[in-house]
Protein backbone atom coordinates (compact mmCIF):
# COMPACT_ATOMS: atom_id res chain seq x y z
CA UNK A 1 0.00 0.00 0.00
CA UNK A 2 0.96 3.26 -1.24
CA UNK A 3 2.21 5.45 2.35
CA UNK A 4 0.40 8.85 3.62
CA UNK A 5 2.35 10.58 6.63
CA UNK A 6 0.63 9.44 9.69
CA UNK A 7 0.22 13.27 10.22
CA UNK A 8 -1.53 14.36 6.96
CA UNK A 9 -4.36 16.67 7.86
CA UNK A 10 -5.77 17.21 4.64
CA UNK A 11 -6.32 15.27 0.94
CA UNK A 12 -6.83 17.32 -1.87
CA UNK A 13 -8.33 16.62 -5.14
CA UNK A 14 -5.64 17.83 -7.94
CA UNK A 15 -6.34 17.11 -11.70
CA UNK A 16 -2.53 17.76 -13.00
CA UNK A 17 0.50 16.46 -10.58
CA UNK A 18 1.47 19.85 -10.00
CA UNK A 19 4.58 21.12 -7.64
CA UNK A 20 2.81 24.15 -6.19
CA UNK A 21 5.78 25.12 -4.10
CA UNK A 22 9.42 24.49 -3.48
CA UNK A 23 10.45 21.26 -1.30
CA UNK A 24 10.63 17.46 -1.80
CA UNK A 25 7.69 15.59 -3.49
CA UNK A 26 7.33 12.04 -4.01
CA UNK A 27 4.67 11.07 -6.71
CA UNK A 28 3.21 7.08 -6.66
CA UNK A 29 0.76 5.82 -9.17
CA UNK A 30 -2.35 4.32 -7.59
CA UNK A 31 -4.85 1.59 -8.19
CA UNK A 32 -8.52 2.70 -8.33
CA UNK A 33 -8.95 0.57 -5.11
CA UNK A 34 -5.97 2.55 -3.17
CA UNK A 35 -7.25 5.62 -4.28
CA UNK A 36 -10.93 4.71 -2.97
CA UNK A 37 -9.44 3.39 0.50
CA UNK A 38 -7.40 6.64 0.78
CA UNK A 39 -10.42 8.28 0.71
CA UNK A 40 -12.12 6.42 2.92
CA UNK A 41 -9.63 6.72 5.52
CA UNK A 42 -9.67 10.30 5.35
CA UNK A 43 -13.37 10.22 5.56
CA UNK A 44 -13.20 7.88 8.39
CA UNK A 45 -10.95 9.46 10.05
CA UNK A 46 -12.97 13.22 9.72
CA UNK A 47 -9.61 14.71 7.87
CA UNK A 48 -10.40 17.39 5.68
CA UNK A 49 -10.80 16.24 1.95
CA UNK A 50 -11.27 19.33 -0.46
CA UNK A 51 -11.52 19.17 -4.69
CA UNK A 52 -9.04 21.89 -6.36
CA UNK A 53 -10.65 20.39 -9.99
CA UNK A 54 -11.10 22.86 -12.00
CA UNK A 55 -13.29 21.64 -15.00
CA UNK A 56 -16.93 19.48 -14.43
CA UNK A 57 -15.79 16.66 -16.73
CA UNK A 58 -13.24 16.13 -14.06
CA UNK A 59 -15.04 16.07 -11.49
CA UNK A 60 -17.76 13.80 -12.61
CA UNK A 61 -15.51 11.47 -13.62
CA UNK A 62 -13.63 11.03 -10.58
CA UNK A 63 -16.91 11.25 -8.30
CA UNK A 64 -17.93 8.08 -10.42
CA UNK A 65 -14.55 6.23 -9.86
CA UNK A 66 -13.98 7.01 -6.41
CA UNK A 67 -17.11 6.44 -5.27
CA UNK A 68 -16.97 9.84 -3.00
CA UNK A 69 -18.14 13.20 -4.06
CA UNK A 70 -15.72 15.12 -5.93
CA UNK A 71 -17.37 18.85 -6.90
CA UNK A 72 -15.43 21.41 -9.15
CA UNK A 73 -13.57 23.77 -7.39
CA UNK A 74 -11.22 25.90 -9.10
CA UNK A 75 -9.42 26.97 -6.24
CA UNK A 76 -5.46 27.45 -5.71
CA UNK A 77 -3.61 25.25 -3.62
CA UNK A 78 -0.57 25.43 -1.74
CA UNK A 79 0.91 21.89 -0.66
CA UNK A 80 2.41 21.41 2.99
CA UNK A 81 3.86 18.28 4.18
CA UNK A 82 0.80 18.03 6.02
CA UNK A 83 -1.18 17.45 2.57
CA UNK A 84 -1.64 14.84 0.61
CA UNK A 85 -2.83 15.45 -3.13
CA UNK A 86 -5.05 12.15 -5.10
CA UNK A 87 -4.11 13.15 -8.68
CA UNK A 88 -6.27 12.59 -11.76
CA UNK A 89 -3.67 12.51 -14.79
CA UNK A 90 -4.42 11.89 -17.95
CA UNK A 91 -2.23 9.86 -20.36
CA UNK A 92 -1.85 12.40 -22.96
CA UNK A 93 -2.03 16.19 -23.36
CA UNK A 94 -5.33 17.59 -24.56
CA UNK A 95 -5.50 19.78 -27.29
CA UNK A 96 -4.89 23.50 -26.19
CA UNK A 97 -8.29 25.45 -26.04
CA UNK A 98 -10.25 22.19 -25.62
CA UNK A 99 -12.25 21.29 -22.97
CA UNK A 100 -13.09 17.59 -22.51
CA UNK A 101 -16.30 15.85 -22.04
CA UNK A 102 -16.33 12.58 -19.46
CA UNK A 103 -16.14 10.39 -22.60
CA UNK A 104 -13.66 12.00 -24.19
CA UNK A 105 -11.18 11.91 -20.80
CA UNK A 106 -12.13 7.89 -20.76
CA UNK A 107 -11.23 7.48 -24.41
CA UNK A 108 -7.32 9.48 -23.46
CA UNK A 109 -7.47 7.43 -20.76
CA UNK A 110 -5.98 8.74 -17.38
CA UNK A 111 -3.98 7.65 -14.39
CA UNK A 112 -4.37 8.35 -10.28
CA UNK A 113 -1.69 8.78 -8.55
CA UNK A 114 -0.30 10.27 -4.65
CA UNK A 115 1.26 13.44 -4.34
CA UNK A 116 3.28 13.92 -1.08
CA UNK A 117 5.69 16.78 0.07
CA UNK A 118 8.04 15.59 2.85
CA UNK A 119 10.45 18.90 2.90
């Protein structure tokens, strides 16, 4: 099983692994059934879990895969080591200007993966 630090506060929704500040990351890809049980352990555990997606397609997507309500959010987002970030990536680049429909992110197919900052 993929590790969270024991003293992660918070889980954020990102859809781009994205180094929002300087430090040390580490970046794991994730099984759909990791992902789900990091979520639930957050949610179990009354952690904060907050969406920084910025487009709908996004968002409905991973709400449908991770079984857990995932709204759009555009927000910006700082990452502590106290964060953890579940990361929707897709496999390739969309088209600049474009934005994608829940289908079309399927058909480019996608990856999750576990963003954590330890310095």
């Amino acid at each position: 099983m993929n590790k969270i630090p024991a003293d992660a506060k918070s889980l954020t929704f990102l859809n781009a692994a994205i180094i929002t500040a300087h430090g040390t990351f580490e970046f794991q890809k994730l099984l759909l059934k990791e992902a789900r049980e990091i979520v639930a352990g957050f949610y179990e555990a009354n952690r904060k879990i907050q969406s920084a997606i910025g487009h709908a397609a996004t968002a409905e997507l991973m709400t449908m895969l991770l079984k857990f309500p995932v709204p759009q959010n555009r927000i910006d987002f700082i990452q502590t080591t106290k964060d953890a970030a579940l990361v929707f990536k897709l496999k390739k680049r969309a088209p600049e200007g474009v934005v994608l429909t829940r289908e079309e992110l399927e058909e480019i197919g996608y990856e999750l993966g576990l963003l954590t900052r330890s310095a």
